[in-house]
Protein backbone atom coordinates (compact mmCIF):
# COMPACT_ATOMS: atom_id res chain seq x y z
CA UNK A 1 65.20 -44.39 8.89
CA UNK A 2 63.23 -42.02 6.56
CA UNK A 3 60.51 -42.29 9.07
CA UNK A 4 62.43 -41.49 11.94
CA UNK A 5 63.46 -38.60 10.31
CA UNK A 6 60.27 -37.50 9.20
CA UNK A 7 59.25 -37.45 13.00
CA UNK A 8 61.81 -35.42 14.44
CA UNK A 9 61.48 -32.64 11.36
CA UNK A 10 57.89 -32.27 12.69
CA UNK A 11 58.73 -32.53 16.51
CA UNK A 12 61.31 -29.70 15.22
CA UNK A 13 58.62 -27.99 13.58
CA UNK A 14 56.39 -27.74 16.10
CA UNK A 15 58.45 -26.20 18.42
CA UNK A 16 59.56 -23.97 16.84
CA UNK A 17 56.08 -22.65 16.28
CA UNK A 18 54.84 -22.29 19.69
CA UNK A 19 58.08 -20.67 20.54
CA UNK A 20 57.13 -18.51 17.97
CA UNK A 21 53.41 -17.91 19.39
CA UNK A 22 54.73 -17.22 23.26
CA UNK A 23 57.32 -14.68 21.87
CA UNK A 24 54.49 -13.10 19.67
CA UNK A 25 51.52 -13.51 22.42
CA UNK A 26 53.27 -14.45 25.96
CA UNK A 27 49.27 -14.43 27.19
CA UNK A 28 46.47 -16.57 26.05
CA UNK A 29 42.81 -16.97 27.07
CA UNK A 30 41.98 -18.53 30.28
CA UNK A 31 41.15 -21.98 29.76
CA UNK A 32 38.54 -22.57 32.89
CA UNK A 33 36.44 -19.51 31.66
CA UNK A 34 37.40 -19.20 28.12
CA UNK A 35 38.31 -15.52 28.32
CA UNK A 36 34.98 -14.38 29.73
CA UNK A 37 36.60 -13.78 33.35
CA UNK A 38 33.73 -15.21 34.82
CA UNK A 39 31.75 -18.58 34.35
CA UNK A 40 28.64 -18.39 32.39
CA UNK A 41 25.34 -19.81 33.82
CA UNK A 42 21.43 -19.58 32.48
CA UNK A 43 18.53 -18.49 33.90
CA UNK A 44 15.03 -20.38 34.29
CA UNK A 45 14.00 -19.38 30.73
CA UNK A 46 17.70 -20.43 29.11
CA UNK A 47 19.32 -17.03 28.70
CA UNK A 48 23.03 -16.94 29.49
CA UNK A 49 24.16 -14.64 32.43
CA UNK A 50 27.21 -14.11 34.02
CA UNK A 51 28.00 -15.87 37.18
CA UNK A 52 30.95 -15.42 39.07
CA UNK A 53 34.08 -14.09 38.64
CA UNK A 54 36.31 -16.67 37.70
CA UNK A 55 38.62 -18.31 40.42
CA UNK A 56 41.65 -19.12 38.51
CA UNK A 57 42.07 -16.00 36.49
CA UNK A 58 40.51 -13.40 39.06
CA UNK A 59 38.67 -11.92 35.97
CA UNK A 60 42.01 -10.99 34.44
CA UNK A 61 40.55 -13.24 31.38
CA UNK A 62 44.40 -14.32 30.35
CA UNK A 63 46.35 -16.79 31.49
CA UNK A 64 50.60 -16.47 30.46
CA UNK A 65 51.39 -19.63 28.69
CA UNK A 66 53.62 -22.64 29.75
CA UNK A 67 56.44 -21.50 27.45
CA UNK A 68 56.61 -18.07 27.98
CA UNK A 69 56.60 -19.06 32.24
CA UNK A 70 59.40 -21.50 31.28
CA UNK A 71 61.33 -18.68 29.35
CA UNK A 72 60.40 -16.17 32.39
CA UNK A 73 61.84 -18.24 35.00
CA UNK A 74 65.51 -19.43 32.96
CA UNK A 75 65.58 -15.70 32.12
CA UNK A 76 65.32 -14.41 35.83
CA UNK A 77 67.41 -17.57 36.94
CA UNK A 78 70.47 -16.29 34.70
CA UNK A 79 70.00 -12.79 35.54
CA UNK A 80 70.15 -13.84 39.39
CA UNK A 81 73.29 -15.75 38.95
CA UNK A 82 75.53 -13.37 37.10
CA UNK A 83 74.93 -10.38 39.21
């Protein structure tokens, strides 16, 4: 029972954080080129150059998170219906 308990608290807890972090920062790094906008390759002696720009963020370098495209969509949904 205690146990139980003990897992929901931190399932509740958890949550509530990243809500917290997509109201704070709606826009984190993007997770195929780390934030760089563009994937990072060497050259024959080792040294790191840039490469491409970066297909899924189109150099933008942020992605918006899950939660805050969740919120975004529930948010326009509601405002669409009670117009």
């Amino acid at each position: 029972m205690t146990s139980a308990l003990l897992a929901i608290t931190c399932l509740l807890a958890i949550t509530f954080c990243y809500i917290a972090v997509c109201a704070v920062s709606p826009f984190g790094n993007c997770r195929k080129c780390r934030g760089f906008g563009f994937q990072l390759h060497t050259d024959r002696r080792g040294r790191l150059k840039p490469g491409k720009t970066c297909r899924r963020c189109h150099g933008d370098r942020k992605r918006i998170r899950l939660g805050r495209w969740l919120y975004n969509r529930a948010a326009r949904l509601h405002r669409e219906g009670t117009r």
